[in-house]
Protein backbone atom coordinates (compact mmCIF):
# COMPACT_ATOMS: atom_id res chain seq x y z
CA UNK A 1 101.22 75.57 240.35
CA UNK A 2 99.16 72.94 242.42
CA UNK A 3 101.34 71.62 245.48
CA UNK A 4 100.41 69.02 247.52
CA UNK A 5 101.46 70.68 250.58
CA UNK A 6 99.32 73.72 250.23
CA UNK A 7 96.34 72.07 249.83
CA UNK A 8 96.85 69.31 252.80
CA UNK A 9 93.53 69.12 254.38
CA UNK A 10 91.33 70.49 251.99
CA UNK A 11 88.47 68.71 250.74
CA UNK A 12 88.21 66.90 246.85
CA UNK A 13 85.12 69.21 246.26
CA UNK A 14 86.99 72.63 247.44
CA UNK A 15 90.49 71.11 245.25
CA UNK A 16 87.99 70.06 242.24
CA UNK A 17 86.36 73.35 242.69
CA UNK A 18 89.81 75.95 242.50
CA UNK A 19 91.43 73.58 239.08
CA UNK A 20 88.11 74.04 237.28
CA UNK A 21 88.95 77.88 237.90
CA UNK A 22 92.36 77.89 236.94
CA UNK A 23 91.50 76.24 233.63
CA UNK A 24 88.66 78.45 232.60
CA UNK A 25 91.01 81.77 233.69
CA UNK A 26 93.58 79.33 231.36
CA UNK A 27 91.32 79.00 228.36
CA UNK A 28 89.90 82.57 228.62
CA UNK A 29 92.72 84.27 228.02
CA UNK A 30 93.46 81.97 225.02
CA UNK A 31 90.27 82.63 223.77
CA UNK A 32 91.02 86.38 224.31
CA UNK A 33 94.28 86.17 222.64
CA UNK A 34 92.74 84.30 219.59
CA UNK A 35 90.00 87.73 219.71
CA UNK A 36 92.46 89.62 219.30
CA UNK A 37 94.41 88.01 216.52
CA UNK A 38 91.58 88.00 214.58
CA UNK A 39 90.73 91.53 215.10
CA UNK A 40 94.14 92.45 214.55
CA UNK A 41 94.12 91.02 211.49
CA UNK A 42 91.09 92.57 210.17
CA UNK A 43 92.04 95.84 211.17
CA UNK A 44 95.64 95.25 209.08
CA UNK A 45 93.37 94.22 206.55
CA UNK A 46 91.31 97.38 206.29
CA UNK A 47 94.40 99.60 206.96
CA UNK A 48 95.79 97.85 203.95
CA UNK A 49 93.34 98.22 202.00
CA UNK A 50 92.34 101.77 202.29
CA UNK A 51 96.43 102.62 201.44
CA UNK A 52 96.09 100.94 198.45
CA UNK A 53 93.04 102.48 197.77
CA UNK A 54 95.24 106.23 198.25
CA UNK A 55 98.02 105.25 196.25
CA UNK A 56 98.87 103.36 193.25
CA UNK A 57 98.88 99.53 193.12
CA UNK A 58 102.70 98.61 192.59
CA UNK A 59 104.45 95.32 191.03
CA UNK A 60 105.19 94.17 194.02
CA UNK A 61 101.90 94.81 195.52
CA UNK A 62 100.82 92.74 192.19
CA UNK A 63 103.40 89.54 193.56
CA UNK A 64 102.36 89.59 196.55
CA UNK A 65 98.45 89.26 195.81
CA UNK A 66 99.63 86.39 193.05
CA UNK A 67 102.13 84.54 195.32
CA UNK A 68 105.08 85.09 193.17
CA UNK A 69 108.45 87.19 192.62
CA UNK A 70 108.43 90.57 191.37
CA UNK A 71 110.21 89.71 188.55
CA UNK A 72 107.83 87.44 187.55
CA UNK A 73 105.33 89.79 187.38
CA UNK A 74 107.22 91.98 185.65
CA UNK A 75 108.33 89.12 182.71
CA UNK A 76 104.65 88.69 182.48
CA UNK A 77 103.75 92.42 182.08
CA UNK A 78 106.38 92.89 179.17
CA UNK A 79 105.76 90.44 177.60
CA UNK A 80 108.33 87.92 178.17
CA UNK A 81 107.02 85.22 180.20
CA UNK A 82 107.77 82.00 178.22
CA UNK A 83 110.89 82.70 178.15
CA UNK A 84 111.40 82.69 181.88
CA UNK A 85 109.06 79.61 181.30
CA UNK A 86 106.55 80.91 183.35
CA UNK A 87 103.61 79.04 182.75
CA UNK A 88 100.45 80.13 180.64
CA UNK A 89 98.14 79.44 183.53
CA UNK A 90 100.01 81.93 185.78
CA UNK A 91 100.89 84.38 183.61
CA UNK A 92 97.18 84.55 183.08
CA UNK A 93 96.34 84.33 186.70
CA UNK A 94 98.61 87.41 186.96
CA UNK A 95 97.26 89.40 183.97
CA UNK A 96 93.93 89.43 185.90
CA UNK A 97 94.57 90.51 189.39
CA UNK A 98 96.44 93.55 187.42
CA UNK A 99 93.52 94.14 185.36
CA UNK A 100 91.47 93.87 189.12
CA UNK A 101 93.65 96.13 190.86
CA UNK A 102 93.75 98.58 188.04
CA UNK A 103 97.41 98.25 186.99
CA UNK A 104 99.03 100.46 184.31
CA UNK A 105 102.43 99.64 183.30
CA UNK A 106 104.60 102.85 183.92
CA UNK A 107 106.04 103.46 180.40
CA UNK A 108 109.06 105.91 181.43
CA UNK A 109 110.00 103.23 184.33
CA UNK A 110 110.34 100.34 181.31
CA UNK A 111 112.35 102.90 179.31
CA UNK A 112 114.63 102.98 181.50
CA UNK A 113 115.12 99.09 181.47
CA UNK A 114 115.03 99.22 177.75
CA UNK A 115 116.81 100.73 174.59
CA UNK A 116 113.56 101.24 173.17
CA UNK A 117 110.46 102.94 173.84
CA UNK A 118 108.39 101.41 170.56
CA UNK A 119 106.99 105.05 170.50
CA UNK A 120 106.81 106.59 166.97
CA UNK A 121 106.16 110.65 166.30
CA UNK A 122 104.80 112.27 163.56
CA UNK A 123 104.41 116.05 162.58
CA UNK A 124 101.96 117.25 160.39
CA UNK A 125 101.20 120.67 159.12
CA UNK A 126 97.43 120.58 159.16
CA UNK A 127 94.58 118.45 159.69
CA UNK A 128 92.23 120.43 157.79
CA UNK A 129 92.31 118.52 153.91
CA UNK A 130 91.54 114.82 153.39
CA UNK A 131 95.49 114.35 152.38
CA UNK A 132 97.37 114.89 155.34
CA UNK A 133 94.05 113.81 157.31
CA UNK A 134 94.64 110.43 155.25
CA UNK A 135 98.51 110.44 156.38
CA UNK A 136 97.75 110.52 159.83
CA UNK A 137 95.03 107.94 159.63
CA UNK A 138 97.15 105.41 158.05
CA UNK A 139 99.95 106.32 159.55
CA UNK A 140 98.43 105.21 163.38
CA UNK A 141 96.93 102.10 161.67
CA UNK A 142 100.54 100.91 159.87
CA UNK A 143 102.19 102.24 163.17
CA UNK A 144 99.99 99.80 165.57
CA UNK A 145 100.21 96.83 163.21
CA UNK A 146 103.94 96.96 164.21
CA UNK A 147 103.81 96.87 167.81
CA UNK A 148 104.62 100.79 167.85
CA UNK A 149 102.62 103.44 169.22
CA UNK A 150 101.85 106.99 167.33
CA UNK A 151 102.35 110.42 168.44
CA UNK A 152 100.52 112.63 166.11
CA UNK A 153 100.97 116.83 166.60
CA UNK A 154 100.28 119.30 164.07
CA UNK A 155 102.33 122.36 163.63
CA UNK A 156 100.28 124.36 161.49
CA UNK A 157 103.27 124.94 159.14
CA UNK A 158 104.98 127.57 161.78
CA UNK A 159 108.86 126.50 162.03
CA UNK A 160 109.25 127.81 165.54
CA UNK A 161 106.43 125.71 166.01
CA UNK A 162 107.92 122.71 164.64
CA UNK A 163 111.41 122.89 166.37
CA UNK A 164 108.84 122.80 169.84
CA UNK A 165 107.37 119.76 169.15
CA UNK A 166 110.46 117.83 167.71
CA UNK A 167 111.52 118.85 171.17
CA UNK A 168 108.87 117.65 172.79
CA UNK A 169 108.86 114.54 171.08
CA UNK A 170 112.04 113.99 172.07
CA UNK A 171 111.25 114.06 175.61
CA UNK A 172 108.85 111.57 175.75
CA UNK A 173 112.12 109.35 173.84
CA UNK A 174 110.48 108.44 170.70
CA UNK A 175 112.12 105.82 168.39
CA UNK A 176 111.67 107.70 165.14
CA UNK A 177 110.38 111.07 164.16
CA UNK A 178 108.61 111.81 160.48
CA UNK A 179 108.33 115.15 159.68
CA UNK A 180 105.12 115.73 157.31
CA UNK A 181 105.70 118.65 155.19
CA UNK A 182 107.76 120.40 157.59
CA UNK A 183 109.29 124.12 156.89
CA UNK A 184 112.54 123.41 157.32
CA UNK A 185 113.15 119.51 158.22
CA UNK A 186 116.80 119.77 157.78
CA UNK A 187 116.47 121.72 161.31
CA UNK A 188 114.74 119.16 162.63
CA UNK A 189 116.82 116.51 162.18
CA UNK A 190 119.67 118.49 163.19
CA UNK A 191 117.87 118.60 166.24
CA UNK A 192 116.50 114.66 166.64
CA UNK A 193 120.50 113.43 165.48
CA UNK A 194 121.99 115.44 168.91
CA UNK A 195 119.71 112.93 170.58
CA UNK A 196 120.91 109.86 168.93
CA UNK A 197 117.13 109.89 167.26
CA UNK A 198 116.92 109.18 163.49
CA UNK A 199 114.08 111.19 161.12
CA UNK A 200 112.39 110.60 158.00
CA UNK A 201 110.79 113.21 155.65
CA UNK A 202 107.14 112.25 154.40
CA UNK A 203 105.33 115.20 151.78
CA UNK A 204 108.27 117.96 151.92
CA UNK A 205 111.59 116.13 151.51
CA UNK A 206 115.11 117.61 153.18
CA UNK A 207 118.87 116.86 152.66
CA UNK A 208 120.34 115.25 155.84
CA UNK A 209 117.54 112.52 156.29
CA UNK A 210 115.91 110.44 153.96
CA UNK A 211 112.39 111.69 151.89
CA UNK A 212 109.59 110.04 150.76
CA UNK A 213 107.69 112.10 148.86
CA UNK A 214 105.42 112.38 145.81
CA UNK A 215 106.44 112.60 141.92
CA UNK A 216 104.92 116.23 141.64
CA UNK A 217 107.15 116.89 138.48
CA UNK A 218 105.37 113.76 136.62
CA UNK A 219 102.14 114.39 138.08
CA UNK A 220 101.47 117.96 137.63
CA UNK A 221 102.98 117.38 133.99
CA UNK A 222 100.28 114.73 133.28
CA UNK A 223 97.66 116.78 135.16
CA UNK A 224 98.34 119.26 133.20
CA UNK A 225 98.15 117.47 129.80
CA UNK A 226 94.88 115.95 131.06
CA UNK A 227 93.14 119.52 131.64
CA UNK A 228 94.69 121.11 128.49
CA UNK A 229 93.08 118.11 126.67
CA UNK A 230 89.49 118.59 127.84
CA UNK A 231 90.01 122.53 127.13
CA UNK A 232 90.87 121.23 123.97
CA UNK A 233 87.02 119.48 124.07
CA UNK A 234 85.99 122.50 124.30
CA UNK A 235 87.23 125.05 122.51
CA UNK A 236 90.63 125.71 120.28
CA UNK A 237 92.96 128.47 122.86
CA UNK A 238 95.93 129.33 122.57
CA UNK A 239 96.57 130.31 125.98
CA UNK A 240 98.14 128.35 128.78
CA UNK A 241 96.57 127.65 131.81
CA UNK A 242 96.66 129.50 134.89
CA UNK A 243 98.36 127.61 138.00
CA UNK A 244 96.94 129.09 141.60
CA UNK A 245 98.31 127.98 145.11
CA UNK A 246 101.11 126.75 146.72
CA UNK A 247 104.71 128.77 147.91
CA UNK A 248 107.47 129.25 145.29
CA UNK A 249 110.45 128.35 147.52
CA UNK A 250 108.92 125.34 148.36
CA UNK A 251 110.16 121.99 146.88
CA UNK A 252 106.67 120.22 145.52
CA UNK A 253 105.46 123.96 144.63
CA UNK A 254 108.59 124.18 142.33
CA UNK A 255 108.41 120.85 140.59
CA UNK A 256 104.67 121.01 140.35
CA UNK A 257 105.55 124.15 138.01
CA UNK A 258 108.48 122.76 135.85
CA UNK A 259 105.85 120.14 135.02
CA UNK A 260 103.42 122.60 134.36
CA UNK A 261 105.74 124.61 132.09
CA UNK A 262 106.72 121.75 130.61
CA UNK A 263 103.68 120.49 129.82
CA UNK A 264 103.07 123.37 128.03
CA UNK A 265 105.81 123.38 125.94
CA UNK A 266 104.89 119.82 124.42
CA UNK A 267 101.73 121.39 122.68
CA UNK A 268 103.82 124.65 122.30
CA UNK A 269 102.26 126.94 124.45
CA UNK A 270 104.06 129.54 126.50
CA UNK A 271 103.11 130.25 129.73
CA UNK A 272 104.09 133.71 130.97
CA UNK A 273 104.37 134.82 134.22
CA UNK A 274 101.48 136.16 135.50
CA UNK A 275 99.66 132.81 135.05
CA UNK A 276 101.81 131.48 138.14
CA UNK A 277 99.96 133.06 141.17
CA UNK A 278 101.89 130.92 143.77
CA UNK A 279 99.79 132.30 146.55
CA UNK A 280 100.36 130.12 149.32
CA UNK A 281 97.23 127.64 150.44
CA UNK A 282 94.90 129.32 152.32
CA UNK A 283 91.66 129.79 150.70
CA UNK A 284 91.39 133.29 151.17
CA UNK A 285 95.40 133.87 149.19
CA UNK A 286 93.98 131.80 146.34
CA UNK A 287 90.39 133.88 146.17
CA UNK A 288 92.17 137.14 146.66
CA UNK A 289 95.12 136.09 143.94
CA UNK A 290 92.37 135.12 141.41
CA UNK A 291 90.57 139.10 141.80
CA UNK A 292 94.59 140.84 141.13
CA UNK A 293 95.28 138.80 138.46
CA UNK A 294 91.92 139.66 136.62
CA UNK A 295 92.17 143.12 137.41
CA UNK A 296 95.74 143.11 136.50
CA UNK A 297 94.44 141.45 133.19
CA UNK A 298 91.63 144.27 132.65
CA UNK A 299 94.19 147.06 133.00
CA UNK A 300 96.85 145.10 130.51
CA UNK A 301 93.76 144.85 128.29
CA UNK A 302 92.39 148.08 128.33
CA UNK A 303 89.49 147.05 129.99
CA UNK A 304 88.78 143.42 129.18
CA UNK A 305 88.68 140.84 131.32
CA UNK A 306 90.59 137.66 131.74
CA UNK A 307 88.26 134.87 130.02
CA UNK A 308 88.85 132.67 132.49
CA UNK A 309 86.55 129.98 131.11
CA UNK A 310 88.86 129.58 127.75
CA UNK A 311 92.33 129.83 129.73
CA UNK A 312 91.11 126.68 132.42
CA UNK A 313 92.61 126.52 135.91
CA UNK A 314 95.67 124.47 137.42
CA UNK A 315 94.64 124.41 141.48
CA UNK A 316 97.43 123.44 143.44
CA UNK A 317 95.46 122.25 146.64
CA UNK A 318 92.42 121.36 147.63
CA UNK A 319 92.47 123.95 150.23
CA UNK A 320 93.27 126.63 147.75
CA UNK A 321 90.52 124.93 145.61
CA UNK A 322 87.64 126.10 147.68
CA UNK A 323 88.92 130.26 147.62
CA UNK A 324 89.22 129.13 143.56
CA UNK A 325 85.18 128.27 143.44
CA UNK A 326 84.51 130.74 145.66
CA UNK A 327 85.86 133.43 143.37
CA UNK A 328 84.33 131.53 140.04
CA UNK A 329 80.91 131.90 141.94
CA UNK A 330 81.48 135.68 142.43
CA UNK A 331 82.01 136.00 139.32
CA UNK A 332 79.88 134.30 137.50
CA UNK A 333 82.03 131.51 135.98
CA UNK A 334 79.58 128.30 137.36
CA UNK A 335 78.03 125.52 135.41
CA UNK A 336 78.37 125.85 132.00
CA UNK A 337 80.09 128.46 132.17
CA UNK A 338 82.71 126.67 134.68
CA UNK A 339 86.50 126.60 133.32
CA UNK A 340 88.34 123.41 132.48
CA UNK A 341 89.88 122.69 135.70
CA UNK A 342 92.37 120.51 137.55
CA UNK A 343 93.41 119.94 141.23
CA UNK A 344 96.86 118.14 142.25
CA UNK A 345 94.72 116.70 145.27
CA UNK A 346 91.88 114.95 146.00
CA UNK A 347 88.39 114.61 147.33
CA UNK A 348 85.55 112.92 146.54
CA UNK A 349 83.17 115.33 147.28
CA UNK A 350 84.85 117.53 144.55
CA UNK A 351 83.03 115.71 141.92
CA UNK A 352 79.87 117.28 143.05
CA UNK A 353 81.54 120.68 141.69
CA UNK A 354 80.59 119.81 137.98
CA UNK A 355 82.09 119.82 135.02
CA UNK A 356 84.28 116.74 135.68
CA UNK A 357 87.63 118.37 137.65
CA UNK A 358 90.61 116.32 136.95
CA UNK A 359 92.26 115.34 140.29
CA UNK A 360 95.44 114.09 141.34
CA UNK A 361 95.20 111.86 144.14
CA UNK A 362 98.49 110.75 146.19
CA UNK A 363 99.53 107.06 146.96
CA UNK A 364 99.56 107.75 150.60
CA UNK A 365 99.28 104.13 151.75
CA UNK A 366 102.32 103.37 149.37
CA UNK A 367 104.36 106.50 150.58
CA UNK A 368 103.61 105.12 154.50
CA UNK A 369 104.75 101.69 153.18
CA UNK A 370 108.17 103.35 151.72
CA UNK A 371 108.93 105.40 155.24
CA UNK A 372 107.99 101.87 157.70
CA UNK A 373 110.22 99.88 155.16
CA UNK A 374 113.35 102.82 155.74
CA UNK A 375 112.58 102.09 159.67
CA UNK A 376 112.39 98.36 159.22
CA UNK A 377 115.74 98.13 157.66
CA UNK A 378 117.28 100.73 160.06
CA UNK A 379 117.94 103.01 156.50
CA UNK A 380 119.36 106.91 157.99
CA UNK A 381 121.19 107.71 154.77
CA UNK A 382 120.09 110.98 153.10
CA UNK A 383 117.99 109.42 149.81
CA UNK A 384 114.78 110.67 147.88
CA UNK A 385 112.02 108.12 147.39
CA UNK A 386 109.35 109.61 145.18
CA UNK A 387 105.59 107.84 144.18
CA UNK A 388 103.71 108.55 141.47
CA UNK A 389 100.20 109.79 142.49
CA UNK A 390 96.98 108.79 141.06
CA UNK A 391 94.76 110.35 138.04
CA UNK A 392 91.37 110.54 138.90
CA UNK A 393 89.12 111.77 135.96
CA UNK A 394 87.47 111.04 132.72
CA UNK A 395 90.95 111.53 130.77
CA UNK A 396 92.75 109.07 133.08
């Protein structure tokens, strides 16, 4: 402090000369302070910065950067801004500094603040045919259009396989659970129902959970009638057809025969036994049935063969279908010489086979339209929706 005493006989220039000190020593170390807060800052700044660059950007990271609440970031992020009437100017201004920082809104975190999870699964037995390849297509497309996201695993018709993923599903706490031609999908929903989760059936139906399913009794009946008919064309017989593919204690498998049969017995024709060769699917069971039953045939005949090409074949997949040509190639029995055939399935590229194959094509987008109309209305009740599929061919 300047006193007057201490400097008593001193002269103005030496009293000028020690203030003008004082006040630079005075604005130096402001000016040093100021240095520092600025460098401080910087270095908080980068310090910042590389944390967030080590760990993932949070909402409240996100509020901070925007100059709001938490909360309001999080009404924005889910969707329900307006009615926290939150403006559309910052609910924008918020959607893009979390698109800038690279923020991902942690699903499992908003389950736990909702009742919901607007997460749909599906199984499906295979991907390998256009049918259930059309299912799952349709199915993601129908599922989207509803706000709902698809979970799509296929269980390549193995039930242990099938209780696993209706397991896993679970855990990631779907909404709903269809189970596409599933083994046993009574398990299933046993399974889903412990968890408070409801099921539908889709392809194979069961009894605790509603179906949706195909007509295969009125479909394989009118198939039928449609490939006895161009036989007919052909040449007079007397002899049913021959049905290949599919499993006997299966539900479509079953009713897909009683129309067959029945069929039959509206243009009195019997069809015995050994003219169901319910195989299973897989190319190779059809092609390998096809070679017993006409050797079975030659030995019942003493020696003469099946003639295949005046009996006319009743494919039950289009995955047994290609073990079917591959067996009517071996043998001979191509071009004109091809049998009056029918598939209950469809592909286009099946056409390109010859001799016109009557196909069966299922209303999948109708069937899809049935099972998001069950989970609309909330519908758990144990019913059986069936559509009728689709004749493709010249006799349709």
């Amino acid at each position: 402090m300047y006193s007057v005493s201490e400097n008593a006989g001193k002269s103005p220039y030496q009293l000028d000369s020690r203030l003008i000190s004082m006040s630079l020593n005075r604005w130096s170390s402001i000016a040093t302070f100021t240095l520092w807060c600025q460098a401080r800052k910087k270095w908080r700044h980068k310090f910042v910065s590389k944390i967030r660059q080590n760990k993932k950007t949070t909402i409240y990271d996100l509020a901070e950067l925007a100059g709001v609440s938490a909360s309001a970031v999080s009404a924005v992020l889910n969707g329900n801004w307006q009615k926290r009437r939150i403006s559309a100017q910052l609910a924008e201004k918020i959607m893009r500094i979390a698109q800038e920082q690279n923020y991902s809104v942690n699903k499992q975190a908003s389950l736990l603040r909702s009742n919901k999870s607007k997460i749909i699964g599906m199984l499906v037995p295979k991907y390998d045919n256009r049918y259930f390849g059309s299912i799952v297509e349709h199915f993601e497309e129908m599922a989207r259009e509803r706000g709902l996201f698809p979970i799509i695993t296929c269980t390549r018709r193995d039930p242990q396989l099938e209780l696993e993923a209706a397991k896993a599903m679970l855990s990631y706490q779907v909404d709903w659970l269809i189970s596409t031609g599933a083994t046993d999908p009574d398990k299933i929903t046993q399974i889903c129902h412990a968890s408070g989760v409801p099921t539908l059936n889709l392809d194979l139906p069961g009894t605790l959970a509603p179906s949706v399913i195909s007509d295969n009794y009125h479909g394989a009946k009118q198939l039928t009638l449609n490939i006895l008919q161009k036989r007919q064309q052909r040449a007079a017989s007397s002899e049913s057809l021959v049905f290949v593919g599919g499993r006997e204690e299966e539900h479509n498998t079953r009713e897909r025969i009683r129309g067959f049969i029945d069929a039959h017995n509206s243009l009195n024709i019997e069809v015995p036994q050994h003219h169901i060769l319910t195989c299973g699917y897989a190319p190779e069971k059809a092609e390998r049935a096809l070679s017993i039953y006409s050797s079975q045939h030659s030995f019942l005949q003493k020696g003469t063969p099946p003639d295949i090409e005046l009996c006319g074949l009743f494919v039950n997949s289009t995955i047994s279908l290609e073990g079917v040509m591959r067996w009517l190639m071996k043998e001979g029995h191509t071009g004109a010489h091809q049998p009056p055939m029918g598939c209950f399935d469809w592909d286009p590229f099946v056409a390109l086979l010859g001799n016109d194959i009557e196909m069966v094509k299922q209303d999948v987008p109708a069937m899809l339209e049935q099972i998001f109309a069950l989970i609309e209305s909330g519908e758990s009740q144990p019913q059986l929706i069936e559509v009728m599929p689709v004749m493709i061919g010249k006799t349709e």
